[in-house]
N, C-alpha and C. Protein backbone atom coordinates (compact mmCIF):
# COMPACT_ATOMS: atom_id res chain seq x y z
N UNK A 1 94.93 -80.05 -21.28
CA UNK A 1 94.15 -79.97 -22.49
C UNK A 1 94.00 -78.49 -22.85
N UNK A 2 94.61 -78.10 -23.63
CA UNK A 2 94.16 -76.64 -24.10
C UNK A 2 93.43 -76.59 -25.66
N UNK A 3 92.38 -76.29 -25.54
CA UNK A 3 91.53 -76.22 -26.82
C UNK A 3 91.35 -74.85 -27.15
N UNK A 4 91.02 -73.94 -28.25
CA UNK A 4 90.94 -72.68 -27.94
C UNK A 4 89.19 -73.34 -28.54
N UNK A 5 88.32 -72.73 -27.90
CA UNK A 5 86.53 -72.44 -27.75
C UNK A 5 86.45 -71.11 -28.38
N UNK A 6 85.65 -71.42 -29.70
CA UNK A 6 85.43 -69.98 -29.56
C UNK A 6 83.99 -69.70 -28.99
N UNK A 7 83.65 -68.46 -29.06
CA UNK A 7 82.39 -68.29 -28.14
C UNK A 7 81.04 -68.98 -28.85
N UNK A 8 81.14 -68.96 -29.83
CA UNK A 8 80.36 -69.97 -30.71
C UNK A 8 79.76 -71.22 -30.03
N UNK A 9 81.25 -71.83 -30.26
CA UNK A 9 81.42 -72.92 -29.84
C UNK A 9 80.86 -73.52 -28.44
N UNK A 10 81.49 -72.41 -27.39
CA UNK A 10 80.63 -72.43 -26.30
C UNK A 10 79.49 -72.28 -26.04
N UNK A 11 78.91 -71.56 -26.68
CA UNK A 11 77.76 -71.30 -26.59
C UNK A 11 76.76 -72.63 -26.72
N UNK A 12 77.10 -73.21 -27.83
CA UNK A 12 76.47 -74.46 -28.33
C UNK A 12 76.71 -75.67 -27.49
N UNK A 13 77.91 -75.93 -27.14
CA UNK A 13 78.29 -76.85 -26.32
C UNK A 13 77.63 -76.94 -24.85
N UNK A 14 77.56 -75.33 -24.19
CA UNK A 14 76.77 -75.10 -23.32
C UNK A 14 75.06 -75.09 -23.00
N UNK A 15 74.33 -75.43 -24.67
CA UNK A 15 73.14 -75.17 -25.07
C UNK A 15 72.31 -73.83 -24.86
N UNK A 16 73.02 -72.81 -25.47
CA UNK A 16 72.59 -71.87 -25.84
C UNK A 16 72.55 -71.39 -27.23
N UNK A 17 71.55 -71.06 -27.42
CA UNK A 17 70.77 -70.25 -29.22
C UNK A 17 72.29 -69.21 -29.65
N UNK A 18 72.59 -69.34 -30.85
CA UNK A 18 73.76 -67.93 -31.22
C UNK A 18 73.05 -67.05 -31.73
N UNK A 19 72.67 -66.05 -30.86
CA UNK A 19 72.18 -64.72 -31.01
C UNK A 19 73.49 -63.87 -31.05
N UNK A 20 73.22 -62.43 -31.71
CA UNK A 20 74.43 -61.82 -31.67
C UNK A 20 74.35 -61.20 -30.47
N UNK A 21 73.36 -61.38 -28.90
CA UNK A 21 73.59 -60.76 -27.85
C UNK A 21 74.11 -62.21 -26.98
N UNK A 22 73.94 -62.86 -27.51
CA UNK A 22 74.70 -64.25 -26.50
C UNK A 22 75.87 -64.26 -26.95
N UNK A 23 76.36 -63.95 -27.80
CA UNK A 23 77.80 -63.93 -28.59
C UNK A 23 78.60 -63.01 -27.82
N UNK A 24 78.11 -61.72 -27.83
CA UNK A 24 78.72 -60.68 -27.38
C UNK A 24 78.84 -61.27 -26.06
N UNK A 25 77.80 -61.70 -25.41
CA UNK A 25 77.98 -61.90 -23.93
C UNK A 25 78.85 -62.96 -23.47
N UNK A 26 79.26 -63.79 -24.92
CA UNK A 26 80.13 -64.66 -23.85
C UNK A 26 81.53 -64.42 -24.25
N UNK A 27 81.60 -63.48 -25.15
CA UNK A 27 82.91 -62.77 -24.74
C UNK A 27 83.38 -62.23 -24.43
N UNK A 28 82.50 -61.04 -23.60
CA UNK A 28 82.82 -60.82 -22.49
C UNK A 28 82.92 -61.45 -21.17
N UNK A 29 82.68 -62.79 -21.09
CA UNK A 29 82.66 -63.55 -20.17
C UNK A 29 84.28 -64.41 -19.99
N UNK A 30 84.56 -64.45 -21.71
CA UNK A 30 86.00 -65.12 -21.92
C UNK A 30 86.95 -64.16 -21.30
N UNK A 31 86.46 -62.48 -22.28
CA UNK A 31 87.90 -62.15 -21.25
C UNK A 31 88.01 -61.42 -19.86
N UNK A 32 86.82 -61.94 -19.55
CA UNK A 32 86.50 -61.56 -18.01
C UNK A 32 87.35 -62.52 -17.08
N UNK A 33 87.76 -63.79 -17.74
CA UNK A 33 88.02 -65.32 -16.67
C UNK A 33 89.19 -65.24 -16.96
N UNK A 34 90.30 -65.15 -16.06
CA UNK A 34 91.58 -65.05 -16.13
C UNK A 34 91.97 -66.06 -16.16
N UNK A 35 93.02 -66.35 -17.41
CA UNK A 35 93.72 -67.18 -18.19
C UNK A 35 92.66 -68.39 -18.65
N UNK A 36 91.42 -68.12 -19.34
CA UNK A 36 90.23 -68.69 -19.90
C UNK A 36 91.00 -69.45 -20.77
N UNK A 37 91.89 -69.75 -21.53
CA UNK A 37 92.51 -70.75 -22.58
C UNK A 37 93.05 -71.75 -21.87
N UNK A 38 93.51 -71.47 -20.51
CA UNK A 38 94.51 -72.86 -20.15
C UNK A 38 93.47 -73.83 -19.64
N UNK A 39 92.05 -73.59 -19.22
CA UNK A 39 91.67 -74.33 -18.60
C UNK A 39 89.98 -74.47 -19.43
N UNK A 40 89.74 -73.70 -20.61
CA UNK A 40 88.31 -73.40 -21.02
C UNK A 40 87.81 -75.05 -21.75
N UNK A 41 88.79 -76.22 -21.87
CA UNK A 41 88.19 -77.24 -21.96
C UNK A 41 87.50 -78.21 -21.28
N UNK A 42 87.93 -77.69 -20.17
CA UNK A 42 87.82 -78.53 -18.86
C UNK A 42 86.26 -77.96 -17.95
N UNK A 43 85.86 -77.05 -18.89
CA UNK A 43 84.16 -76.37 -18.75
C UNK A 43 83.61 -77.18 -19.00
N UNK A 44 83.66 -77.84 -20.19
CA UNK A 44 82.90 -78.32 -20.54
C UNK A 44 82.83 -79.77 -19.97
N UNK A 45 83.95 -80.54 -19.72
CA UNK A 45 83.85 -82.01 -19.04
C UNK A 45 82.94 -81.66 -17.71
N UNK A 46 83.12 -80.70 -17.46
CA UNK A 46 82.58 -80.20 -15.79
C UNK A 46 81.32 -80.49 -15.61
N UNK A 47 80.57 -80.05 -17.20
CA UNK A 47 79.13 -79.42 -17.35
C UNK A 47 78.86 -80.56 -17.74
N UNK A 48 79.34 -81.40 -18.52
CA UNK A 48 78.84 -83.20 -18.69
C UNK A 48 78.67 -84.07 -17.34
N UNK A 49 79.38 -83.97 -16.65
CA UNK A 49 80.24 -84.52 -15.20
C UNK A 49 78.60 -83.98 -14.14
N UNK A 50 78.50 -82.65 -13.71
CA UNK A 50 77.19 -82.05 -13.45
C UNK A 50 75.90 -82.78 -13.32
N UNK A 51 75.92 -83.02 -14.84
CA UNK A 51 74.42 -83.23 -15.98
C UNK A 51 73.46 -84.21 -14.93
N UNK A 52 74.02 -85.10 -14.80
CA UNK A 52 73.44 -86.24 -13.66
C UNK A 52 73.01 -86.03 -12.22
N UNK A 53 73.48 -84.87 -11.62
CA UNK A 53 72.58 -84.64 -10.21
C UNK A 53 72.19 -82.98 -10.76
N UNK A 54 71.64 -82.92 -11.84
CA UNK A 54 70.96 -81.48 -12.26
C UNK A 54 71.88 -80.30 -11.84
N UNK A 55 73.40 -80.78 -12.29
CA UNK A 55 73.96 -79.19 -12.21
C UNK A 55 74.94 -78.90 -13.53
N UNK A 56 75.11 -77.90 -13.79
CA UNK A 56 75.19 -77.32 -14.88
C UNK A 56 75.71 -75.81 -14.93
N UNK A 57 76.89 -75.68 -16.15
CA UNK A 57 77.35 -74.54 -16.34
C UNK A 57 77.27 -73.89 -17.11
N UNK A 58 77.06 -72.33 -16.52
CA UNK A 58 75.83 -71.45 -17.51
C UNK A 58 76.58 -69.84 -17.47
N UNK A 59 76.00 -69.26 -18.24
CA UNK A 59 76.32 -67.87 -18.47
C UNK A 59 75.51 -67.03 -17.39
N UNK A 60 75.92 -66.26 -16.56
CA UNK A 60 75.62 -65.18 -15.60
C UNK A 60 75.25 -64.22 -16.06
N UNK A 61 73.76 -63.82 -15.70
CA UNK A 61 72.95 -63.14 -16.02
C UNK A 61 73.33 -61.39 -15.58
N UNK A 62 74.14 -61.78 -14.01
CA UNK A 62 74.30 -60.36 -13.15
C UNK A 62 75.64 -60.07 -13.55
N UNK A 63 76.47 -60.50 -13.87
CA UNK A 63 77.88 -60.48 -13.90
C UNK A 63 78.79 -60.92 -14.97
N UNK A 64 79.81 -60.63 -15.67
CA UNK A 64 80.65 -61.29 -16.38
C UNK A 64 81.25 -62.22 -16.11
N UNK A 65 80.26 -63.62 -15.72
CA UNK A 65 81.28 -64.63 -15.21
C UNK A 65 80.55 -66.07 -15.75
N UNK A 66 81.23 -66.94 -15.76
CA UNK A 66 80.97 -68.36 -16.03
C UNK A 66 79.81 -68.62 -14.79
N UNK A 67 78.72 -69.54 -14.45
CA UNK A 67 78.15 -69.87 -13.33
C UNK A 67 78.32 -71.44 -12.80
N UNK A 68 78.06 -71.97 -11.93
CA UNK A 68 78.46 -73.28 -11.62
C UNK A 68 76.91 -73.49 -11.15
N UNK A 69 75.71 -74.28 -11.04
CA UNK A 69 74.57 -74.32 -10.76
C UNK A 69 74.69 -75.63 -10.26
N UNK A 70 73.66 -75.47 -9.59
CA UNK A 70 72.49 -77.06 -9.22
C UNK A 70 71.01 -76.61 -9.10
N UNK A 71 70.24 -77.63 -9.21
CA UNK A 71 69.26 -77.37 -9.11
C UNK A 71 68.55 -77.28 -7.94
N UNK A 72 67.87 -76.11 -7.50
CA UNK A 72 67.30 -76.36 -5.88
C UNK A 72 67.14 -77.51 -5.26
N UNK A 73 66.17 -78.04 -6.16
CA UNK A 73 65.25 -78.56 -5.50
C UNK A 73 65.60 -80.46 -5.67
N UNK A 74 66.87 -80.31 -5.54
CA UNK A 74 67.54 -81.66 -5.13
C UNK A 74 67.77 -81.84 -3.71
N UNK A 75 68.34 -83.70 -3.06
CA UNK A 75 68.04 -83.55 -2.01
C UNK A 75 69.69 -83.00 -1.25
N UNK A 76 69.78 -83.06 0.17
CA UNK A 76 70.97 -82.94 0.64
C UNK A 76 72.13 -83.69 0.05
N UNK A 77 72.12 -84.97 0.09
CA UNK A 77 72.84 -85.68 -0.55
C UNK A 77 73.73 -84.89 -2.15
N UNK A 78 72.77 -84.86 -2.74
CA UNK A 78 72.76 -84.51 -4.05
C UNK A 78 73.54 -83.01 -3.97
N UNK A 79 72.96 -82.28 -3.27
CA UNK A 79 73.67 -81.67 -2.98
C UNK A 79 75.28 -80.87 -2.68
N UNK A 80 75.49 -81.76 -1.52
CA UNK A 80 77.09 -81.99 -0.94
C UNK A 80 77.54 -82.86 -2.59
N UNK A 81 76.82 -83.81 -3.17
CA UNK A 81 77.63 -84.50 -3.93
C UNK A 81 78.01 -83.57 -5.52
N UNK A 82 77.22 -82.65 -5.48
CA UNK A 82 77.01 -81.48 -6.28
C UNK A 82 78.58 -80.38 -5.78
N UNK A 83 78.29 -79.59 -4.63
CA UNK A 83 79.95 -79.27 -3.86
C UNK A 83 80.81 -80.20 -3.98
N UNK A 84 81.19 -81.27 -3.38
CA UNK A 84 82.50 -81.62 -3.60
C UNK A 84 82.67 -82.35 -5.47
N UNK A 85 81.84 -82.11 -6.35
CA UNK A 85 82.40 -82.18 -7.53
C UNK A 85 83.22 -81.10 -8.19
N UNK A 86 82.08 -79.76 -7.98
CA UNK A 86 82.62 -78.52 -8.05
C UNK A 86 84.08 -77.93 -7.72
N UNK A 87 84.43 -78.33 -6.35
CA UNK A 87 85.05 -78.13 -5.74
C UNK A 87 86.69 -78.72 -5.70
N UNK A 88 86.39 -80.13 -6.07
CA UNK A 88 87.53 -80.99 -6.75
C UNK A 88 87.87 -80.47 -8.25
N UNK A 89 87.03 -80.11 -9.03
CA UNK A 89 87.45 -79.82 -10.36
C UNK A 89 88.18 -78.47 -9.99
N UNK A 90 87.66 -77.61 -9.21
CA UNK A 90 88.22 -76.60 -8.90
C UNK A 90 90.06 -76.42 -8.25
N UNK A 91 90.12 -77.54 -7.79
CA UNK A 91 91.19 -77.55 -7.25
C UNK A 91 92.21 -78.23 -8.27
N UNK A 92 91.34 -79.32 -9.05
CA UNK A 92 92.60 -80.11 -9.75
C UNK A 92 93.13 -79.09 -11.26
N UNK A 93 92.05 -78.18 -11.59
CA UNK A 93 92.79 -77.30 -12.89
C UNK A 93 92.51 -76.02 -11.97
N UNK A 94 93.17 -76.16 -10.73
CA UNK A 94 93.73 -74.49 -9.96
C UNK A 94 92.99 -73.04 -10.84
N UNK A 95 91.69 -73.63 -10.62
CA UNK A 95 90.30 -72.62 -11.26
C UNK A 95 89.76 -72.12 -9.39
N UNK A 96 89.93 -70.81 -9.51
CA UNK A 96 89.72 -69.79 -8.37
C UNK A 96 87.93 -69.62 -8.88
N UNK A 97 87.39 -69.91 -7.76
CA UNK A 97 85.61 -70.22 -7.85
C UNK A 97 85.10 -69.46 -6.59
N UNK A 98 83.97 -68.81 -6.48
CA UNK A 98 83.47 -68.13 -5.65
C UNK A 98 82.06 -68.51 -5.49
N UNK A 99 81.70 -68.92 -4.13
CA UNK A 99 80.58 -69.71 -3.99
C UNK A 99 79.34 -68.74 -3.32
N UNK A 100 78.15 -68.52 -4.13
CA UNK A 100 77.34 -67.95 -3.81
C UNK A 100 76.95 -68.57 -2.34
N UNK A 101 76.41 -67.37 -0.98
CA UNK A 101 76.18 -67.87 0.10
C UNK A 101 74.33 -68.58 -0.11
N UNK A 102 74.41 -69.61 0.63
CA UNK A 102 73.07 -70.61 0.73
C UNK A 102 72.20 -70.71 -0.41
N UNK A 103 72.96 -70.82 -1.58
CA UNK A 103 72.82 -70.79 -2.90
C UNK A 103 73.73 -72.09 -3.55
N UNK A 104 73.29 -73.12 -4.60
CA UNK A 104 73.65 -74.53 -5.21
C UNK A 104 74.65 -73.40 -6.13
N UNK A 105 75.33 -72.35 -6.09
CA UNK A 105 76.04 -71.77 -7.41
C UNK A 105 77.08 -71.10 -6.95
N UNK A 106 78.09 -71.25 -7.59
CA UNK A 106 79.38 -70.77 -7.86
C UNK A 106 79.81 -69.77 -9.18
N UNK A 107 80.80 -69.12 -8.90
CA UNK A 107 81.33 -68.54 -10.01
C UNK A 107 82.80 -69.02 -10.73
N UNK A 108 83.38 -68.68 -11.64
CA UNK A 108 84.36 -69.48 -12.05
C UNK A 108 84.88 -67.69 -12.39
N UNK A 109 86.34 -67.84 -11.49
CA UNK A 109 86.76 -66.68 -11.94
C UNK A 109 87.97 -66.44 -12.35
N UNK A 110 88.57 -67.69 -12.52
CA UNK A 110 89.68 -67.69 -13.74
C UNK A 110 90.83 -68.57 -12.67
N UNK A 111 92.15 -68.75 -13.23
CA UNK A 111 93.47 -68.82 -12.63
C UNK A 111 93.71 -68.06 -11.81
């Protein structure tokens, strides 16, 4: 699926306000994620897919990067079932992800 997103677009899809500092920020986030077009549709199924054990993909506050979340304060279960979603999407569109240590969050750092 290749869609081109523009940051707009993302933004909204992701539920964020279009400010012209969220704008700026998520394009620097696009061309921060290496090869962000072959796979930037497949964000969003991710972040639908998520929605149901409270995890969700968000713009990084510290860094130029996509974020992969859960919510703390889910249980173990929810959890692991939270990782191996992440983790499968990660592998099936060959998206290189970096997993914060003893932290529900990941980074998405391109092809």
């Amino acid at each position: 699926m290749n869609i081109d997103l523009t940051p707009e677009a993302l933004l909204s899809q992701l539920g964020y306000s279009k400010t012209e500092y969220t704008i700026k920020q998520m394009e620097k986030i696009i061309k921060n994620t290496n090869n962000f077009k072959k796979f930037s549709g497949h964000i969003l199924s991710l972040h639908d897919n998520l929605a149901p054990i409270k995890g969700f993909v968000a713009m990084s506050n510290s860094q130029d990067n996509f974020k992969i979340k859960a919510s703390q304060d889910v249980s173990p279960e929810v959890s692991e079932e939270f990782n191996k979603k992440v983790e499968k999407w990660a592998k099936k569109y060959k998206v290189k992800i970096k997993k914060v240590s003893n932290k529900p969050t990941y980074y998405i750092l391109g092809q």
